[in-house]
N, C-alpha and C. Protein backbone atom coordinates (compact mmCIF):
# COMPACT_ATOMS: atom_id res chain seq x y z
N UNK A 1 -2.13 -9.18 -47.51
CA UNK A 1 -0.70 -9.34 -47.33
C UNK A 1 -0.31 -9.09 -45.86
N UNK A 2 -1.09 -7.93 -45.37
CA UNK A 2 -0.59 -7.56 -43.88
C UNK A 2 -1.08 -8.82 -42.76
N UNK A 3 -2.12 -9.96 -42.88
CA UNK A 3 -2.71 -10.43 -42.73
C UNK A 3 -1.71 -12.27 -42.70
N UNK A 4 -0.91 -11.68 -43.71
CA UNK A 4 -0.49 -12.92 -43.84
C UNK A 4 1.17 -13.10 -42.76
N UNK A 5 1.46 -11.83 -42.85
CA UNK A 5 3.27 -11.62 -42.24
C UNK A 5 2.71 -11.55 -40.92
N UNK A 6 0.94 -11.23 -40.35
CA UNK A 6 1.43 -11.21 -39.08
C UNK A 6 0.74 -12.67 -38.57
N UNK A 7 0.01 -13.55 -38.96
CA UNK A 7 -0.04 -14.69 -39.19
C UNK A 7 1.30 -15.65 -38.78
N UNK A 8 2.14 -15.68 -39.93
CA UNK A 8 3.50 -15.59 -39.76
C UNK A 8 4.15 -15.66 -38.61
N UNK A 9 4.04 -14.69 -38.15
CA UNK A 9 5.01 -14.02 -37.16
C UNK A 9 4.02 -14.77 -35.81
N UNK A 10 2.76 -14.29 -35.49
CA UNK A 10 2.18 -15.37 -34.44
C UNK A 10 2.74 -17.03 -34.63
N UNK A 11 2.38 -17.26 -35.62
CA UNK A 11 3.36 -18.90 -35.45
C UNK A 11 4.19 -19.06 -35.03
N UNK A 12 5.56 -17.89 -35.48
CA UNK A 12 6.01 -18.10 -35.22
C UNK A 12 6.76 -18.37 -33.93
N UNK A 13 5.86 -16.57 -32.92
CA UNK A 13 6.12 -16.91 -31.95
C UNK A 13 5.74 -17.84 -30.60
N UNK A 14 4.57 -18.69 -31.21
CA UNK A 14 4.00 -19.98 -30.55
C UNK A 14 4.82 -20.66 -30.56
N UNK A 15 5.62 -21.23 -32.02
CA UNK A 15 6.41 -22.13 -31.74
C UNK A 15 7.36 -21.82 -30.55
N UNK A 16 8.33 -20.65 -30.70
CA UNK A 16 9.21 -20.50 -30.05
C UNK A 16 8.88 -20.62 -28.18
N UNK A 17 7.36 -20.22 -27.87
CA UNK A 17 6.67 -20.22 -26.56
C UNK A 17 7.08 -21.68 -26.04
N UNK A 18 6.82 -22.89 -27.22
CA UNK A 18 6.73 -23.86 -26.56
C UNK A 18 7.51 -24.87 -26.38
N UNK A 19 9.00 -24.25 -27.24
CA UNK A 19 10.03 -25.15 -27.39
C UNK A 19 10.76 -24.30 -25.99
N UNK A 20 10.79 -23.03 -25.86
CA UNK A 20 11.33 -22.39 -24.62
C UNK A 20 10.97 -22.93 -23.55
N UNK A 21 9.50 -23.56 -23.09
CA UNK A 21 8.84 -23.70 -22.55
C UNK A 21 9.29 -25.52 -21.48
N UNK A 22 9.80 -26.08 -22.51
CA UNK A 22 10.10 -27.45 -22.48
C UNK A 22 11.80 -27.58 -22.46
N UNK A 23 12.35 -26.47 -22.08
CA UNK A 23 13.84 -26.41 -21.87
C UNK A 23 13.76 -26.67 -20.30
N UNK A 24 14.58 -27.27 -19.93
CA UNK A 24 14.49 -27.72 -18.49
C UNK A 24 16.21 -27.25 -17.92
N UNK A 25 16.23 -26.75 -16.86
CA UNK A 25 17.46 -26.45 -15.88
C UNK A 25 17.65 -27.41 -14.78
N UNK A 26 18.93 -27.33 -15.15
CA UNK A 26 19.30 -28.44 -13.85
C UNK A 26 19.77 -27.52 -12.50
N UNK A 27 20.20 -28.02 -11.32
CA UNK A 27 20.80 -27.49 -10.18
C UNK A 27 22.11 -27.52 -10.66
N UNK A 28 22.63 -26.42 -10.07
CA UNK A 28 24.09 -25.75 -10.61
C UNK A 28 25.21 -26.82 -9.62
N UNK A 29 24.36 -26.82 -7.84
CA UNK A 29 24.60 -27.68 -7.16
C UNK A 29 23.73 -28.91 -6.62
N UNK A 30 24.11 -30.05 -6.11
CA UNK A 30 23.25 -30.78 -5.22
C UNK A 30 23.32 -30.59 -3.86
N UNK A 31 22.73 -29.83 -2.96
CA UNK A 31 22.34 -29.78 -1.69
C UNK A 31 22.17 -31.21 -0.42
N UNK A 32 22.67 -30.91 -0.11
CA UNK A 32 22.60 -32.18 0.81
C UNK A 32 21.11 -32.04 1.42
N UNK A 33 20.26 -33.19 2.39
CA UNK A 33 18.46 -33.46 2.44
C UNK A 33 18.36 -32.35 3.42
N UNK A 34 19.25 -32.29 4.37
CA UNK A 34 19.09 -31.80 5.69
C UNK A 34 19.77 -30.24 5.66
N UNK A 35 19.87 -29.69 4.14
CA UNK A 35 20.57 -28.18 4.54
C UNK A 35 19.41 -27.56 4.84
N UNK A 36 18.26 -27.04 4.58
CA UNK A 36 17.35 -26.65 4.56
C UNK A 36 17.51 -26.55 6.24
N UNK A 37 17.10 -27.57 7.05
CA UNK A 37 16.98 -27.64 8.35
C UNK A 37 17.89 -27.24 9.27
N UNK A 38 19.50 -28.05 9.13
CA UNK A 38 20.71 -27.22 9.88
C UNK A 38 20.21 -25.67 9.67
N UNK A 39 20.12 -24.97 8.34
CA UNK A 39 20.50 -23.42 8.48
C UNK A 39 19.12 -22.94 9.54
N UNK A 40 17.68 -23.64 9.27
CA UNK A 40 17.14 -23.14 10.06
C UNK A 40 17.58 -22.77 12.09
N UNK A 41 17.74 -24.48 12.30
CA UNK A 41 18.05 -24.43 13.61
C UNK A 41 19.54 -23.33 14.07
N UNK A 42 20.48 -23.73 13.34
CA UNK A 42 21.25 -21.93 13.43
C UNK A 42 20.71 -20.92 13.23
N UNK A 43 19.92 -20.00 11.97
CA UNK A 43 19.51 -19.01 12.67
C UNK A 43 18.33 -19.18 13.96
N UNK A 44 17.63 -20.37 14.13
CA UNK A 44 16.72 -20.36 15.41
C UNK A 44 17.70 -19.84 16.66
N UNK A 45 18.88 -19.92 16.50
CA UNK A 45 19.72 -20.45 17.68
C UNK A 45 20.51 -18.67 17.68
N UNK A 46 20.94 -18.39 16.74
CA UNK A 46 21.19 -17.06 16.63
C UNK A 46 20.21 -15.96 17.23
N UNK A 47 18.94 -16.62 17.00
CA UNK A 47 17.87 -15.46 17.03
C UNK A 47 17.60 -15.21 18.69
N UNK A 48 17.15 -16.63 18.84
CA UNK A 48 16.88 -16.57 20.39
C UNK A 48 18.28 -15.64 21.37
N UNK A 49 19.48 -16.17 20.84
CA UNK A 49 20.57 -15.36 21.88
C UNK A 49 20.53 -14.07 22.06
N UNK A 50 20.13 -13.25 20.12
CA UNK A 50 20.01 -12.09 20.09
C UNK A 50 19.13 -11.38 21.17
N UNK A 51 17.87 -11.82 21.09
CA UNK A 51 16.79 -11.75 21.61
C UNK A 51 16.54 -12.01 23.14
N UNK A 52 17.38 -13.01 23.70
CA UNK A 52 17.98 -13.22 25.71
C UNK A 52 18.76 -12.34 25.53
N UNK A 53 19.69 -11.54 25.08
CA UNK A 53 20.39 -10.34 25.01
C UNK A 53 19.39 -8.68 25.21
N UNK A 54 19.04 -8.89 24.55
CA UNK A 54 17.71 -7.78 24.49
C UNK A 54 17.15 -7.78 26.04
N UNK A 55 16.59 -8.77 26.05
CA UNK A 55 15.35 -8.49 27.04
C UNK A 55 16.52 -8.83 28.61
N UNK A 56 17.18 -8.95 28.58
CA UNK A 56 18.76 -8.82 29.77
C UNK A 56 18.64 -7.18 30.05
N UNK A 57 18.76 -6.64 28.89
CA UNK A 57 19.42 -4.74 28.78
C UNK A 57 17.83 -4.21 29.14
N UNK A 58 16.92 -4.77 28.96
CA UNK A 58 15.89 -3.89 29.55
C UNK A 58 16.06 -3.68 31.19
N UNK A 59 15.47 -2.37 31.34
CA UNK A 59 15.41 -2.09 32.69
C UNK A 59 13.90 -2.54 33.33
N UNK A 60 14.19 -2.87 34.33
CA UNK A 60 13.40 -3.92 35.67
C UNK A 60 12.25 -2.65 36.18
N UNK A 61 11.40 -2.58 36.13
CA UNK A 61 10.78 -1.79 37.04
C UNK A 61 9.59 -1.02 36.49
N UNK A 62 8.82 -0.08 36.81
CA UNK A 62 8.08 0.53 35.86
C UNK A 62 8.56 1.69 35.41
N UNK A 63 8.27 2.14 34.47
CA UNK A 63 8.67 3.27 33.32
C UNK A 63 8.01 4.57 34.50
N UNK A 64 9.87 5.25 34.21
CA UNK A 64 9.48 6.80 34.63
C UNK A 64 8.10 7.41 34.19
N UNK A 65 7.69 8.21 35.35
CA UNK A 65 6.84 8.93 35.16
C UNK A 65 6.81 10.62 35.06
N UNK A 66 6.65 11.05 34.04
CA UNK A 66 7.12 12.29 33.22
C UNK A 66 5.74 12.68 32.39
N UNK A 67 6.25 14.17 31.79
CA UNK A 67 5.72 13.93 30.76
C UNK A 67 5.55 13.38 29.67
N UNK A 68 4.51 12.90 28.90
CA UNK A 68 4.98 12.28 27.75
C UNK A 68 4.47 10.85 28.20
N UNK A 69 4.03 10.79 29.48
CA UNK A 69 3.70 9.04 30.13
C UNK A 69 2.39 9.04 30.65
């Protein structure tokens, strides 16, 4: 008997594996071909400014000499 309910119950949950399985989702939106690419080249374009900003604020010369150097 125990043999048979869990029998059962494996079927059952195969079936359910493979009907879940074959449910398909659509896109909530359609994306235009080229978003992917615009957002890249903005943050490319963000990054680099950040980054010519940075290396502007460094100081020119060689590093004090102290302890610790």
């Amino acid at each position: 008997m125990h043999s048979r309910k869990l029998s059962a119950v494996l079927i059952i949950f195969v079936i359910s594996v493979v009907v879940l399985s074959h449910v398909g989702v659509e896109a909530a939106r359609v994306l235009p071909e080229d978003f992917a690419h615009v957002n890249h080249l903005d943050t490319y374009h963000r990054v680099k400014f950040t980054m010519s900003y940075w290396l502007q604020r460094l100081a020119s010369g060689p590093s004090p000499q102290g302890p610790g150097h």
